[in-house]
C-alpha atoms as a PDB file:
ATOM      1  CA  UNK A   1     164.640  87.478 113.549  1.00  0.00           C
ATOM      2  CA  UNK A   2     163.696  83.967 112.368  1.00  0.00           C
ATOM      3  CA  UNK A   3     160.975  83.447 114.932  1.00  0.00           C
ATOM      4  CA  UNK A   4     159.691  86.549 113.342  1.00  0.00           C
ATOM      5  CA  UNK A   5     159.582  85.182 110.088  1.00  0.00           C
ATOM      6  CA  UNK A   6     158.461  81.905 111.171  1.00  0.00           C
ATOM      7  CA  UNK A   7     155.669  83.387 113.346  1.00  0.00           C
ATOM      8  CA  UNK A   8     154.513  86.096 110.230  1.00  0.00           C
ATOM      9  CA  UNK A   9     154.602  83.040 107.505  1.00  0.00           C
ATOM     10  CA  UNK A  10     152.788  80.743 110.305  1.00  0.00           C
ATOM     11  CA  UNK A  11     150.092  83.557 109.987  1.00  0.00           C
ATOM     12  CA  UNK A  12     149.780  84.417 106.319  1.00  0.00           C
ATOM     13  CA  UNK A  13     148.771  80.235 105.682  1.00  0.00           C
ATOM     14  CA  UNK A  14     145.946  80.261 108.864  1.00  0.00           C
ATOM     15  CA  UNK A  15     144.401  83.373 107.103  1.00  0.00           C
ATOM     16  CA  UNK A  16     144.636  81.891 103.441  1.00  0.00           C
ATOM     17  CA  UNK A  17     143.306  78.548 104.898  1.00  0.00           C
ATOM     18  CA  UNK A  18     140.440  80.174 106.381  1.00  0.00           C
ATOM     19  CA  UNK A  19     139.744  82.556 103.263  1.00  0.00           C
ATOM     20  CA  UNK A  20     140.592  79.364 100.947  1.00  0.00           C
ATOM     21  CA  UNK A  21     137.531  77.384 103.511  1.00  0.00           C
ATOM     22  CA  UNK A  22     135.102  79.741 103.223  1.00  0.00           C
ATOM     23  CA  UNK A  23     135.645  80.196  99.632  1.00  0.00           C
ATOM     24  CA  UNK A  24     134.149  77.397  99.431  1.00  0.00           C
ATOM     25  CA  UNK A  25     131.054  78.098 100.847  1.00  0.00           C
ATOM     26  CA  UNK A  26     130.032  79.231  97.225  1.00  0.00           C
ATOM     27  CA  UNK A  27     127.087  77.728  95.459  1.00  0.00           C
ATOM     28  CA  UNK A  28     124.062  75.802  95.702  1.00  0.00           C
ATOM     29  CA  UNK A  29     123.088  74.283  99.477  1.00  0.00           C
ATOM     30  CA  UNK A  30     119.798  72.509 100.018  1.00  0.00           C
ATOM     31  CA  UNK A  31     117.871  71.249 103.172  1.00  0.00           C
ATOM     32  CA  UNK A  32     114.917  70.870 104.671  1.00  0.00           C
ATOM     33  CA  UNK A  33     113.815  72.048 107.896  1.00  0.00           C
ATOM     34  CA  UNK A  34     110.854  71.635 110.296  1.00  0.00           C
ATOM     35  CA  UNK A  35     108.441  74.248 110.365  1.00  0.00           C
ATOM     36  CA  UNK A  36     106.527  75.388 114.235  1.00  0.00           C
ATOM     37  CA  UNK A  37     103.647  73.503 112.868  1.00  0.00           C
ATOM     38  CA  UNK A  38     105.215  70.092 112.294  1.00  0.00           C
ATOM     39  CA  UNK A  39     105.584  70.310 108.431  1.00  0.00           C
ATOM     40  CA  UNK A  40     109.076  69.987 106.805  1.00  0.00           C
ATOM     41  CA  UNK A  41     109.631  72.684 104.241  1.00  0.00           C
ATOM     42  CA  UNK A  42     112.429  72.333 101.395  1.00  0.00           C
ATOM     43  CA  UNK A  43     114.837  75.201 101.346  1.00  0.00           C
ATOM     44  CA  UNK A  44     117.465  76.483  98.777  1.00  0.00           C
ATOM     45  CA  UNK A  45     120.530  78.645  99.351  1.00  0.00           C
ATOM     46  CA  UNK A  46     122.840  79.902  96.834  1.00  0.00           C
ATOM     47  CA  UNK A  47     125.741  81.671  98.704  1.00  0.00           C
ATOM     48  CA  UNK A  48     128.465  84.176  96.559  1.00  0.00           C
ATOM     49  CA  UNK A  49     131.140  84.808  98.883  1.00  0.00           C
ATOM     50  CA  UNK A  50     133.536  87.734  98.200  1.00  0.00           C
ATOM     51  CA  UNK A  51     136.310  88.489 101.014  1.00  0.00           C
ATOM     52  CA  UNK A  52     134.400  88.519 103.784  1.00  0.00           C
ATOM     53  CA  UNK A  53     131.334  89.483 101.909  1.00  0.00           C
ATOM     54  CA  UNK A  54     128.158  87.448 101.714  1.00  0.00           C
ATOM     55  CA  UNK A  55     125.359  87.514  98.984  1.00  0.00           C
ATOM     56  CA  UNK A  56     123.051  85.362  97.029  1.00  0.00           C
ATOM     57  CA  UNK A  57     119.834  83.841  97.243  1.00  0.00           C
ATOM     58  CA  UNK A  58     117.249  81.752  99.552  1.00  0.00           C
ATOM     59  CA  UNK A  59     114.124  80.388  98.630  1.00  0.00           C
ATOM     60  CA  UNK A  60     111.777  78.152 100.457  1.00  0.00           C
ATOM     61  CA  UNK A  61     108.499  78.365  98.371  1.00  0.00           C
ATOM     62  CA  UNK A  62     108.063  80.691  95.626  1.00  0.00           C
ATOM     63  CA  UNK A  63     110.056  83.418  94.440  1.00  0.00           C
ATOM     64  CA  UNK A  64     114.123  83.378  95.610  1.00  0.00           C
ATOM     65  CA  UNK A  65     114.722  85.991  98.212  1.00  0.00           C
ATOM     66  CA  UNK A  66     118.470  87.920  98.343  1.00  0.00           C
ATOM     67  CA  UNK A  67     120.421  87.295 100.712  1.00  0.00           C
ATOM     68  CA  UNK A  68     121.019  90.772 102.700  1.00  0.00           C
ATOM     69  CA  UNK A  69     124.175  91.930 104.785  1.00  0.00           C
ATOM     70  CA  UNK A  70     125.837  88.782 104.542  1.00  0.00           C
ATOM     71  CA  UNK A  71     129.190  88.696 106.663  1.00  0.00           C
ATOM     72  CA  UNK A  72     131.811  86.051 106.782  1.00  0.00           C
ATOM     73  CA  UNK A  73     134.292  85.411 109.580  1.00  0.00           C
ATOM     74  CA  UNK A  74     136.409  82.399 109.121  1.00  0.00           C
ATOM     75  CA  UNK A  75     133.545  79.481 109.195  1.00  0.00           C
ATOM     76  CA  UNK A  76     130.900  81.394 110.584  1.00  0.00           C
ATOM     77  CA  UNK A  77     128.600  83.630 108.864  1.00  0.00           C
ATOM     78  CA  UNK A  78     125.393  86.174 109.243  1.00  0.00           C
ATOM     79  CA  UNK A  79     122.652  87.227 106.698  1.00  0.00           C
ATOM     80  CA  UNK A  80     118.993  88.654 106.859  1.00  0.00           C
ATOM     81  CA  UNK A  81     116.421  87.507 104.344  1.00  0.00           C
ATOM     82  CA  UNK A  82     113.440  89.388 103.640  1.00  0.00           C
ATOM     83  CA  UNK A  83     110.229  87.200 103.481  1.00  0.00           C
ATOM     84  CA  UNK A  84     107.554  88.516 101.195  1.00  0.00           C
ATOM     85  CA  UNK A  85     105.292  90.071 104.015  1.00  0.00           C
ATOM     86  CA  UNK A  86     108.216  92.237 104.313  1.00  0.00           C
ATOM     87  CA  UNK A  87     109.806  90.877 107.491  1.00  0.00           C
ATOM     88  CA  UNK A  88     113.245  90.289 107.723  1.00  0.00           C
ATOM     89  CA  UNK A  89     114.349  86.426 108.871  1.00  0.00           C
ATOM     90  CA  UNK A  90     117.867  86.622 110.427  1.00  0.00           C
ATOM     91  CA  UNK A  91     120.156  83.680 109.713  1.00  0.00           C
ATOM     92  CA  UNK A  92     123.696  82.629 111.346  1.00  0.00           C
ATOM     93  CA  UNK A  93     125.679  79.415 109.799  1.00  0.00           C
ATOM     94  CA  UNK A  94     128.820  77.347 110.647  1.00  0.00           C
ATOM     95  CA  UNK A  95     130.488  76.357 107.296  1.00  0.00           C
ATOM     96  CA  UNK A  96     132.149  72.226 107.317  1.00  0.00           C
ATOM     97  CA  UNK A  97     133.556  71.188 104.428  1.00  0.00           C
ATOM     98  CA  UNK A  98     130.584  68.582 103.782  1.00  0.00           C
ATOM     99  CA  UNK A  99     127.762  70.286 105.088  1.00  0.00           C
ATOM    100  CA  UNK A 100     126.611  73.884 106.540  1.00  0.00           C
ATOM    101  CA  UNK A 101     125.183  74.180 109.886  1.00  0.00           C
ATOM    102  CA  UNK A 102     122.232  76.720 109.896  1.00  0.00           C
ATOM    103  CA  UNK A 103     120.161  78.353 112.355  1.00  0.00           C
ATOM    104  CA  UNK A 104     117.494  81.076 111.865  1.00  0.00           C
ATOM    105  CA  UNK A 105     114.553  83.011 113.714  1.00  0.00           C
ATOM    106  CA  UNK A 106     111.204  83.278 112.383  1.00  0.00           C
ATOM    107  CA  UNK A 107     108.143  84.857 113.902  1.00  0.00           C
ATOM    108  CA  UNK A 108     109.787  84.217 117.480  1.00  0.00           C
ATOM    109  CA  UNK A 109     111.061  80.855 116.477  1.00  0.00           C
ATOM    110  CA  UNK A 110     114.571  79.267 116.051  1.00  0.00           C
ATOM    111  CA  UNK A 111     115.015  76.877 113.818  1.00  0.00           C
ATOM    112  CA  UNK A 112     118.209  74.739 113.072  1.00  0.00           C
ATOM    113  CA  UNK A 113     118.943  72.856 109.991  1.00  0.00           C
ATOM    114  CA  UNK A 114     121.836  71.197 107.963  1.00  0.00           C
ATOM    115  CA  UNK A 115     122.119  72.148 104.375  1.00  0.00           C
ATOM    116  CA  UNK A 116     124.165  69.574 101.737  1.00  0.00           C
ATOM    117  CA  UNK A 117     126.145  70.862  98.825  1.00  0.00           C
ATOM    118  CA  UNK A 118     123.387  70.181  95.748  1.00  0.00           C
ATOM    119  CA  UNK A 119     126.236  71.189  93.168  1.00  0.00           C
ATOM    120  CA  UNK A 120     129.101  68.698  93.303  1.00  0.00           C
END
């Protein structure tokens, strides 16, 4: 009976870490990553995490985009981002408690880049 208990406490903290970790994925990330052509382009990402829920916004040059069936699993996390041609750029992340690992596909290309916290 107590290895029960222990093991079903043990449990409920590793969930409410990871929730508690991701959490903190909220607000304002910025970057910059290397386009095909050579060029580095600054990037923006506000992320609103709810549950396991992921929204917000991303904007590279322009007008901000919303982020679009955003998913969280522990520290890693999908969304889609519609560009203004109308084509949809499909990101996947890795969230550290300093930094947020990010790669993404654009017109056939995959691109990686490491986003700071801009709000702390």
């Amino acid at each position: 009976m107590k290895r029960k208990l222990f093991t079903t406490t043990a449990l409920v903290c590793f969930f409410m870490i990871c929730f508690a970790a991701i959490a903190d994925l909220n607000g304002k990330w910025t970057g910059t990553i290397k386009t095909p052509d050579g060029n580095d382009l600054a990037i923006t990402y506000i992320f609103k995490v709810d549950g396991d829920k992921l929204t917000g916004t991303a904007q590279a040059q322009g007008e901000p985009a919303t982020i679009n069936d955003g998913k969280t699993n522990g520290t890693d996390f999908t969304f889609n981002v519609t560009n203004g041609d109308g084509s949809i750029i499909p990101h996947s992340g890795k969230y550290y408690a300093d930094s947020v690992s990010l790669n993404l596909e654009v017109n056939g290309s995959k691109l990686h880049t490491t986003l700071k916290r801009a709000d702390k």
